[in-house]
PDB file of N, CA and C in Angstrom:
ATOM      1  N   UNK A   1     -14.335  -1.452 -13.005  1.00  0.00           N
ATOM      2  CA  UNK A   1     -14.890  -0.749 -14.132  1.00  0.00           C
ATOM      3  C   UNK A   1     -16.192  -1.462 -14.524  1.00  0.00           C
ATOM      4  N   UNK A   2     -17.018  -0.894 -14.581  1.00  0.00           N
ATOM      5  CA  UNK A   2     -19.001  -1.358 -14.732  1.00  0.00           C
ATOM      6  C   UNK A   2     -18.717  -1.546 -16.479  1.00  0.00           C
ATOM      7  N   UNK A   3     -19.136  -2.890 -16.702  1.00  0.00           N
ATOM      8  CA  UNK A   3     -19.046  -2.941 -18.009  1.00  0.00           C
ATOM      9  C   UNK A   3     -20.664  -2.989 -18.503  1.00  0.00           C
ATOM     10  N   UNK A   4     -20.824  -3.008 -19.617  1.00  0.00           N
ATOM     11  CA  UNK A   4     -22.175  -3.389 -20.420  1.00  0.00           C
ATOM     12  C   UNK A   4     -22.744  -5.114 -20.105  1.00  0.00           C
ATOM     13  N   UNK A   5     -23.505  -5.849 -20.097  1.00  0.00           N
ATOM     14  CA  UNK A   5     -23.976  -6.849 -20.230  1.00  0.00           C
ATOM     15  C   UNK A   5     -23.068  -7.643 -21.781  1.00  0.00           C
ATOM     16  N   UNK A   6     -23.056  -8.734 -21.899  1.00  0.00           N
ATOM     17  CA  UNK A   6     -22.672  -9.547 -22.677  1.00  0.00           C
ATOM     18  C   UNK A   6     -23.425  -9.988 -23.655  1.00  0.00           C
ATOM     19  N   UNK A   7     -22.910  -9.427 -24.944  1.00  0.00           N
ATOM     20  CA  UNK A   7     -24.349  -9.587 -26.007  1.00  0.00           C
ATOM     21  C   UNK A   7     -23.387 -10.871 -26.828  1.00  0.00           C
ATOM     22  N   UNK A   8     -23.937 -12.364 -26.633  1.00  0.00           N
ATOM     23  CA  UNK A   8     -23.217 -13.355 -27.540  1.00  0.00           C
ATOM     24  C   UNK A   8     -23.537 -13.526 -28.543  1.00  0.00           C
ATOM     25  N   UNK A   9     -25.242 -12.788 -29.045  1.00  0.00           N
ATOM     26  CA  UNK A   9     -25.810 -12.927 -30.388  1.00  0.00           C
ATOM     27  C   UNK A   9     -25.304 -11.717 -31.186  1.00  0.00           C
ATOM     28  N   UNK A  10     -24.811 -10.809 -31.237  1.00  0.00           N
ATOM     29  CA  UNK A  10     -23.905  -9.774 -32.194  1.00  0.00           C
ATOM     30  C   UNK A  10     -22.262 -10.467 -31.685  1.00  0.00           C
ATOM     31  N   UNK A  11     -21.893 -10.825 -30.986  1.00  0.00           N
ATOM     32  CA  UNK A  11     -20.678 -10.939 -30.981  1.00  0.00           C
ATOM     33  C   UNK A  11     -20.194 -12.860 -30.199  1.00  0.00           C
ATOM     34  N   UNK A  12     -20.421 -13.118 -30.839  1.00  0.00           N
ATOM     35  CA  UNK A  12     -20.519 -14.962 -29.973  1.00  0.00           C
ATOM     36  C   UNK A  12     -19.144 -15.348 -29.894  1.00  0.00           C
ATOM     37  N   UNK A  13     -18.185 -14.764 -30.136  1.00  0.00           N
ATOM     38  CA  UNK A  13     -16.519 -15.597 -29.596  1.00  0.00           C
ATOM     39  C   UNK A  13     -16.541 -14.862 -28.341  1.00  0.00           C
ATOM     40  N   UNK A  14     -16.663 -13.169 -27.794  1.00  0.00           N
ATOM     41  CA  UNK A  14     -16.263 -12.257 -26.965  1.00  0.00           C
ATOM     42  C   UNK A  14     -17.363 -12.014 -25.943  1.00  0.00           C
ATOM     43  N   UNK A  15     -18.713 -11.444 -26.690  1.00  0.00           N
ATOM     44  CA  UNK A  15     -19.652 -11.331 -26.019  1.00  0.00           C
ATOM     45  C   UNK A  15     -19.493  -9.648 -26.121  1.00  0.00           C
ATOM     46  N   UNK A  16     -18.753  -9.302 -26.266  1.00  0.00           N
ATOM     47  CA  UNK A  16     -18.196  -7.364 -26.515  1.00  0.00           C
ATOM     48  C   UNK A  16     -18.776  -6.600 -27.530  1.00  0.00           C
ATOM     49  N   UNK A  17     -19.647  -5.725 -27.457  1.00  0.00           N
ATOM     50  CA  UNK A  17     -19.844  -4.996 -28.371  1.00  0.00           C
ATOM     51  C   UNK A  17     -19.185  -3.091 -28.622  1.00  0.00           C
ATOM     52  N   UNK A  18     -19.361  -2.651 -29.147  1.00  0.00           N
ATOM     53  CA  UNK A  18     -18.584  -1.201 -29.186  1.00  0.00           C
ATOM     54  C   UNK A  18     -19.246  -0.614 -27.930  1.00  0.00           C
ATOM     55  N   UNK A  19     -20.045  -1.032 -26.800  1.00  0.00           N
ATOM     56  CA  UNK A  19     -20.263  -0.054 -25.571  1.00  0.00           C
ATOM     57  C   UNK A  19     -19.543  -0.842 -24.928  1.00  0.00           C
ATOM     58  N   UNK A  20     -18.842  -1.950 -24.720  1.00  0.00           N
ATOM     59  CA  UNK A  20     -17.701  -2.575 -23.944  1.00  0.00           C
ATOM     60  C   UNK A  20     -16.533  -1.966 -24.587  1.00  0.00           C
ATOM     61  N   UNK A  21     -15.886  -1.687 -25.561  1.00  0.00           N
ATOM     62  CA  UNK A  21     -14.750  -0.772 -25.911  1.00  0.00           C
ATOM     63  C   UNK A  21     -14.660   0.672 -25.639  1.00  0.00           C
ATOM     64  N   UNK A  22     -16.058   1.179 -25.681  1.00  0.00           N
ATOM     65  CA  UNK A  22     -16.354   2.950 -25.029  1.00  0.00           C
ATOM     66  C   UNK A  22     -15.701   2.666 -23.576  1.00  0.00           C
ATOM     67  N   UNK A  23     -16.153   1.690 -22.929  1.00  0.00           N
ATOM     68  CA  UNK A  23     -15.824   2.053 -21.889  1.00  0.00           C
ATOM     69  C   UNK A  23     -14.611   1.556 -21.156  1.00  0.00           C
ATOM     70  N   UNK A  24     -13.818   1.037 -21.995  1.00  0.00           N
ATOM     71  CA  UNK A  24     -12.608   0.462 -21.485  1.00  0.00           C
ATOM     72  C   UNK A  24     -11.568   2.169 -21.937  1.00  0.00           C
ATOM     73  N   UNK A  25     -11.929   1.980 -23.238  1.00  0.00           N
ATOM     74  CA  UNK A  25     -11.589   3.722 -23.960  1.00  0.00           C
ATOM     75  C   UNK A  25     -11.623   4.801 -22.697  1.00  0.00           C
ATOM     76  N   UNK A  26     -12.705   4.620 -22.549  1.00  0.00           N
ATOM     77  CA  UNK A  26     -13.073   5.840 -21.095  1.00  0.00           C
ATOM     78  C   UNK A  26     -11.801   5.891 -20.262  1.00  0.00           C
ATOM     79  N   UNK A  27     -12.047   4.576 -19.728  1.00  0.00           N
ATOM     80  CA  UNK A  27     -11.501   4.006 -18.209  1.00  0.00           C
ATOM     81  C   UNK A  27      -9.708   4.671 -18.574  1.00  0.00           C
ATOM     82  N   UNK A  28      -9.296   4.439 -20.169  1.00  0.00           N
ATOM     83  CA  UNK A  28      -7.959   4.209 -20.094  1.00  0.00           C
ATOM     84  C   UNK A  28      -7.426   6.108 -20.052  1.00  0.00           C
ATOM     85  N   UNK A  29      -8.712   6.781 -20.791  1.00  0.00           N
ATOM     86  CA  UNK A  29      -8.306   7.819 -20.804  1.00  0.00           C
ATOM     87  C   UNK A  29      -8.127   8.707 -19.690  1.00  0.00           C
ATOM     88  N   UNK A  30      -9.260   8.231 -18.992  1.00  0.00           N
ATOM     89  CA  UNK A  30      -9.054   8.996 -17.479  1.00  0.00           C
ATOM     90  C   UNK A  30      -8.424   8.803 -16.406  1.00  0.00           C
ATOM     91  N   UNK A  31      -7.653   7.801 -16.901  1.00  0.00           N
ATOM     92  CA  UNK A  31      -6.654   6.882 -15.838  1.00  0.00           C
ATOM     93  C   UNK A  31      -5.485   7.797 -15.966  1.00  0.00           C
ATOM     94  N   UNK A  32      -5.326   8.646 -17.015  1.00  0.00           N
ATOM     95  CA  UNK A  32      -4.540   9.282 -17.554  1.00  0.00           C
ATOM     96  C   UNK A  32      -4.323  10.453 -17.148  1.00  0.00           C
ATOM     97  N   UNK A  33      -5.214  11.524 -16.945  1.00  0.00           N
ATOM     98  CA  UNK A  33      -5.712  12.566 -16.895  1.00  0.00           C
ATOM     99  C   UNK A  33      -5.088  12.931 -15.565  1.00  0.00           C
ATOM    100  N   UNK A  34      -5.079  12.418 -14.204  1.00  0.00           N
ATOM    101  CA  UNK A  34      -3.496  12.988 -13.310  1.00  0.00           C
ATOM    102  C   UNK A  34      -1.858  13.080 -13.785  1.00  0.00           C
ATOM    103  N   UNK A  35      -1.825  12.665 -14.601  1.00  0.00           N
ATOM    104  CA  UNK A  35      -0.609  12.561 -15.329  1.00  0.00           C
ATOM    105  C   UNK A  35      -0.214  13.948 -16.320  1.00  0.00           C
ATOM    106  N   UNK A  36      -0.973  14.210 -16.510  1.00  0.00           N
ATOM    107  CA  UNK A  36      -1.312  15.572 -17.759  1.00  0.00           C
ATOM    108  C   UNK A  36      -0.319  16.765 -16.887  1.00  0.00           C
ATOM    109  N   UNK A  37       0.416  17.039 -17.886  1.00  0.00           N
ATOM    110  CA  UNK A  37       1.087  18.814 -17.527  1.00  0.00           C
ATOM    111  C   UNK A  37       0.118  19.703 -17.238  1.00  0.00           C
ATOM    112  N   UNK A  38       0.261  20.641 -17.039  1.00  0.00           N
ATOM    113  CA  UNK A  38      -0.334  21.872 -16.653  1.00  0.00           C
ATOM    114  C   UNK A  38      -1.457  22.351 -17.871  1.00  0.00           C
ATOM    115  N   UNK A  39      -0.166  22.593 -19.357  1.00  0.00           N
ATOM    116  CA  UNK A  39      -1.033  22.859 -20.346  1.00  0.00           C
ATOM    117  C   UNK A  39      -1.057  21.646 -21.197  1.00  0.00           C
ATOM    118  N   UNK A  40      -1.367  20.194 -20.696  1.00  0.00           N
ATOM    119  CA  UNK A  40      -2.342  19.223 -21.058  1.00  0.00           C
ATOM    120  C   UNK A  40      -1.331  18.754 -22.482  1.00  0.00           C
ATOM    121  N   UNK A  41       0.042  19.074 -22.558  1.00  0.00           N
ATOM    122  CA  UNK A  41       0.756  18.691 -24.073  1.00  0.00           C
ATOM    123  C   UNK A  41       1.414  17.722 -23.535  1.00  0.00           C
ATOM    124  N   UNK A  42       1.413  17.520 -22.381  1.00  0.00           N
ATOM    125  CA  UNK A  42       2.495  16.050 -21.818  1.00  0.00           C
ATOM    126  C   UNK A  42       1.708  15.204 -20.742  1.00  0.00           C
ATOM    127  N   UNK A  43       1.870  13.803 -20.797  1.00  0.00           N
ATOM    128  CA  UNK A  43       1.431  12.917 -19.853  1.00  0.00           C
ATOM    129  C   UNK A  43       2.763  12.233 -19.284  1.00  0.00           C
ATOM    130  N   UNK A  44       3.264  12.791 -18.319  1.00  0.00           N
ATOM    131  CA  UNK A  44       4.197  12.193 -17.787  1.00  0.00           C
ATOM    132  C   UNK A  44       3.521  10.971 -16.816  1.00  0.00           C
ATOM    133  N   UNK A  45       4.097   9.819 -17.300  1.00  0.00           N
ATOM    134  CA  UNK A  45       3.542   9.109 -16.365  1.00  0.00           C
ATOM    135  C   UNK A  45       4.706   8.120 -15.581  1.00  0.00           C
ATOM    136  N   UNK A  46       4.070   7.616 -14.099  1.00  0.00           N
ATOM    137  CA  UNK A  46       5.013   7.407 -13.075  1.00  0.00           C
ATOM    138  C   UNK A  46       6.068   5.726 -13.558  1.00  0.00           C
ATOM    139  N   UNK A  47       7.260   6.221 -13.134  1.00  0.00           N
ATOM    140  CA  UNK A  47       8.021   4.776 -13.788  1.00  0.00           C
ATOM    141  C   UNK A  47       9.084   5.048 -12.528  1.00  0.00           C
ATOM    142  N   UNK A  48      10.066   3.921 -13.446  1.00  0.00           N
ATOM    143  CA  UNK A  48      11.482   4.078 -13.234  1.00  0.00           C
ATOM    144  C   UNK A  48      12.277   5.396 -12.992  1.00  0.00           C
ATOM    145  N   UNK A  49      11.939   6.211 -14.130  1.00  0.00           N
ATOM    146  CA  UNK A  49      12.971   7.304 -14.165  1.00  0.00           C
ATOM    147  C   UNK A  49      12.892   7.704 -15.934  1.00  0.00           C
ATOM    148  N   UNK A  50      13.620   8.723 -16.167  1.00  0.00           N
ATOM    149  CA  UNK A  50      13.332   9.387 -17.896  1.00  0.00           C
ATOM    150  C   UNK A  50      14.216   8.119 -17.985  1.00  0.00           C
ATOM    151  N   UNK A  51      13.480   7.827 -19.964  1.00  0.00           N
ATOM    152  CA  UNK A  51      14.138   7.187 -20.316  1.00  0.00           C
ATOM    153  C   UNK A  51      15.831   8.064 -21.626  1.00  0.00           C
ATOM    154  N   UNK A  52      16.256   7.364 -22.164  1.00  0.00           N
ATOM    155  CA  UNK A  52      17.457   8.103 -22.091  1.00  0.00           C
ATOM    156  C   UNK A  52      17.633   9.294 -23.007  1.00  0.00           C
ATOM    157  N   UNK A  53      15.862   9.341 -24.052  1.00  0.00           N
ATOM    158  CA  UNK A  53      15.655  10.493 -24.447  1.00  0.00           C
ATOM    159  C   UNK A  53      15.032  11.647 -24.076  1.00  0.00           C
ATOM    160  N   UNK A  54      14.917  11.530 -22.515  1.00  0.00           N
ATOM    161  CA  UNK A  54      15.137  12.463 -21.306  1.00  0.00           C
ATOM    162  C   UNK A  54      13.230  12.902 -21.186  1.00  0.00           C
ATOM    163  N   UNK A  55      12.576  13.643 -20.403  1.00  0.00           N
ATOM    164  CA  UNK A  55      11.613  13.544 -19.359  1.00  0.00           C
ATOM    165  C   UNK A  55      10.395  14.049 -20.991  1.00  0.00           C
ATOM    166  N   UNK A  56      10.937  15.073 -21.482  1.00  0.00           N
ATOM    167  CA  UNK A  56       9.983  15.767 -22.684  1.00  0.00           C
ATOM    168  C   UNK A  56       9.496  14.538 -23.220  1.00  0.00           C
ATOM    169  N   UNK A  57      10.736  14.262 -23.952  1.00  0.00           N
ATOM    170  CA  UNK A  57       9.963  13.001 -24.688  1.00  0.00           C
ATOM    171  C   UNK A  57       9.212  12.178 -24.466  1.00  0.00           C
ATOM    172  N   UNK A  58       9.329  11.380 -22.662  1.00  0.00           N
ATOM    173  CA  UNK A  58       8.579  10.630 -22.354  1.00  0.00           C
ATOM    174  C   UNK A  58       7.386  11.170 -22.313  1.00  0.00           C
ATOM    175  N   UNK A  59       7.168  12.771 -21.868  1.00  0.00           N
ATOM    176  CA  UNK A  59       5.683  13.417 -22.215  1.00  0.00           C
ATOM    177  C   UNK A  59       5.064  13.015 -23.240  1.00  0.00           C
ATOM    178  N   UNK A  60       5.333  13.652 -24.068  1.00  0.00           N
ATOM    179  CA  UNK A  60       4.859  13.513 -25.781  1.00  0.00           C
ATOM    180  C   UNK A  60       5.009  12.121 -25.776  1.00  0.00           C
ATOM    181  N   UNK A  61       5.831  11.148 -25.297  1.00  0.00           N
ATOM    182  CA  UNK A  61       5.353   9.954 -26.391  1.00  0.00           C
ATOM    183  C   UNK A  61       3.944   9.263 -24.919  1.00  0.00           C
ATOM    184  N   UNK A  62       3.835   9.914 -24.165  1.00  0.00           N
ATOM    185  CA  UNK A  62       2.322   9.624 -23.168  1.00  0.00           C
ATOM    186  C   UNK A  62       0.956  10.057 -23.696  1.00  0.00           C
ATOM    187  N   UNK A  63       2.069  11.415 -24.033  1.00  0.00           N
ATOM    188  CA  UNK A  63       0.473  12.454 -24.690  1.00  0.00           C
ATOM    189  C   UNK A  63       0.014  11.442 -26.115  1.00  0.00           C
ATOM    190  N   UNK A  64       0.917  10.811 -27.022  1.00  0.00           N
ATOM    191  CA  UNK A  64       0.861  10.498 -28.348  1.00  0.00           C
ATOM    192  C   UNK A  64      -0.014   8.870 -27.964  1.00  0.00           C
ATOM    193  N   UNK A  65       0.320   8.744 -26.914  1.00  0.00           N
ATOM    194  CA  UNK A  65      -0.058   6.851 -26.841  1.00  0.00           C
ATOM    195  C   UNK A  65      -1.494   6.711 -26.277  1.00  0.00           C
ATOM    196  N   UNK A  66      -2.266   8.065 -26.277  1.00  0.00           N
ATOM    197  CA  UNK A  66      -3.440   8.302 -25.677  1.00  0.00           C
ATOM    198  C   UNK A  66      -4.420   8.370 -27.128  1.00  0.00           C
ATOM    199  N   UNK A  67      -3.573   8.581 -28.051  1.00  0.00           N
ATOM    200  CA  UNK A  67      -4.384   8.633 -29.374  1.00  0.00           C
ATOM    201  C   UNK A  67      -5.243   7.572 -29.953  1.00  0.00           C
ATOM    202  N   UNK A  68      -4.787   6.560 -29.906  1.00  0.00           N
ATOM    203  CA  UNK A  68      -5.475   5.280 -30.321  1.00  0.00           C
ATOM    204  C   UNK A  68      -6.653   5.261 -29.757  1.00  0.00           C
ATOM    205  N   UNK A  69      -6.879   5.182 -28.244  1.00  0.00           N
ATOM    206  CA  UNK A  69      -8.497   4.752 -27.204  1.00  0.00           C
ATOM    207  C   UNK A  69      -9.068   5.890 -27.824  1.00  0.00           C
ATOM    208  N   UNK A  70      -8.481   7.399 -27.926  1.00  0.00           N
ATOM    209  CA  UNK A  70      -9.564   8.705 -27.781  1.00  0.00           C
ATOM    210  C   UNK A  70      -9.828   8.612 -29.456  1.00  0.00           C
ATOM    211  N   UNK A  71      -9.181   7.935 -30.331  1.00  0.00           N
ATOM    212  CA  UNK A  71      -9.253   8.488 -32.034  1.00  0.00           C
ATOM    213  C   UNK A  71     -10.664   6.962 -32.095  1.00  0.00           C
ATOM    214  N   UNK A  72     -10.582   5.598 -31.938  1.00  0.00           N
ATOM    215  CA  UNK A  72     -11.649   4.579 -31.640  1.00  0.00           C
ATOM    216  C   UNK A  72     -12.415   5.356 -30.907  1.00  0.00           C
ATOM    217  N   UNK A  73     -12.672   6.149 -29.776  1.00  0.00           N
ATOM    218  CA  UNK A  73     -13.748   6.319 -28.907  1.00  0.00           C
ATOM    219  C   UNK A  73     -14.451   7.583 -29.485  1.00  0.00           C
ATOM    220  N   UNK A  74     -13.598   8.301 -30.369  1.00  0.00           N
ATOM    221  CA  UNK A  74     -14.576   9.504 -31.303  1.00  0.00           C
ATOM    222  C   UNK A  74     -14.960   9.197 -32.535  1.00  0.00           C
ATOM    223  N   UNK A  75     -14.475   8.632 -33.070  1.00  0.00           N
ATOM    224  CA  UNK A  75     -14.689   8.064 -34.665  1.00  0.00           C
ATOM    225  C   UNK A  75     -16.242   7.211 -34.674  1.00  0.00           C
ATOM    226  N   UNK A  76     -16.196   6.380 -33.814  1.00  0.00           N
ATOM    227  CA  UNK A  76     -17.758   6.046 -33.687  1.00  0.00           C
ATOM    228  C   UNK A  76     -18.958   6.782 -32.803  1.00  0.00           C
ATOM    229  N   UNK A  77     -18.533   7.565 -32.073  1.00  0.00           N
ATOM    230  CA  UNK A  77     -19.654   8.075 -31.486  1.00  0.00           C
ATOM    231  C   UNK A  77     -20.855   8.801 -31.685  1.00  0.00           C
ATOM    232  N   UNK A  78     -20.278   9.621 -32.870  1.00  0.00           N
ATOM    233  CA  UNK A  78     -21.431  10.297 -33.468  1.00  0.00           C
ATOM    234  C   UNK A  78     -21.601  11.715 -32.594  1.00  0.00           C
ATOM    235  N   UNK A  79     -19.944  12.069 -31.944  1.00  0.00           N
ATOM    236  CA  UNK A  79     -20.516  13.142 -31.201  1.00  0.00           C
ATOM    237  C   UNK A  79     -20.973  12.849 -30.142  1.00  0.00           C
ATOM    238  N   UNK A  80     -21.254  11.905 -29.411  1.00  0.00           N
ATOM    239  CA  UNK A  80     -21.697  11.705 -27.844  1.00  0.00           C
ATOM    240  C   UNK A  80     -20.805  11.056 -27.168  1.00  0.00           C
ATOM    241  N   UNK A  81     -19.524  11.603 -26.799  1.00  0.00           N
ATOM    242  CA  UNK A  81     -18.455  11.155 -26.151  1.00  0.00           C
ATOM    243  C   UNK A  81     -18.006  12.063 -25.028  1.00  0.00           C
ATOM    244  N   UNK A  82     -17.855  11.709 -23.890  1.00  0.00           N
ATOM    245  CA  UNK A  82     -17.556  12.451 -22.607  1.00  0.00           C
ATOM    246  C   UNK A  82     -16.348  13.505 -23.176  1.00  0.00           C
TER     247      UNK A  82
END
């Protein structure tokens, strides 16, 4: 994954600024995106096997755990987000 350059004068413990989180955001969302049902309400993604609240749920709680990177990666963009 091509990251941004390392800015230590805005950020001097990490070196990370919010175009190093866009694009980890990116990376995680589209890592995702073979996983997606048909009509895009479930991310089944590859494991073990359903867990014991059976295959739906594991959808929805895939589709739901995608919220965090995409809700950070729109909230700052200003509208210029893939």
């Amino acid at each position: 994954m091509p990251l941004p350059p390392e800015d230590r004068h805005l950020s001097p413990r990490t070196g990370w600024t919010r175009a190093h989180w866009e694009a980890v955001a990116d990376e995680l969302l589209t890592a995702v995106r073979p996983y997606a049902s048909p009509g895009q309400a479930l991310i089944d993604l590859p494991g073990t096997g359903p867990s014991w609240s059976g295959r739906r749920s594991d959808g929805l709680e895939g589709y739901a755990r995608t919220f965090l990177p995409a809700a950070l990666r729109i909230a700052g963009a200003g509208g210029d987000d893939p």
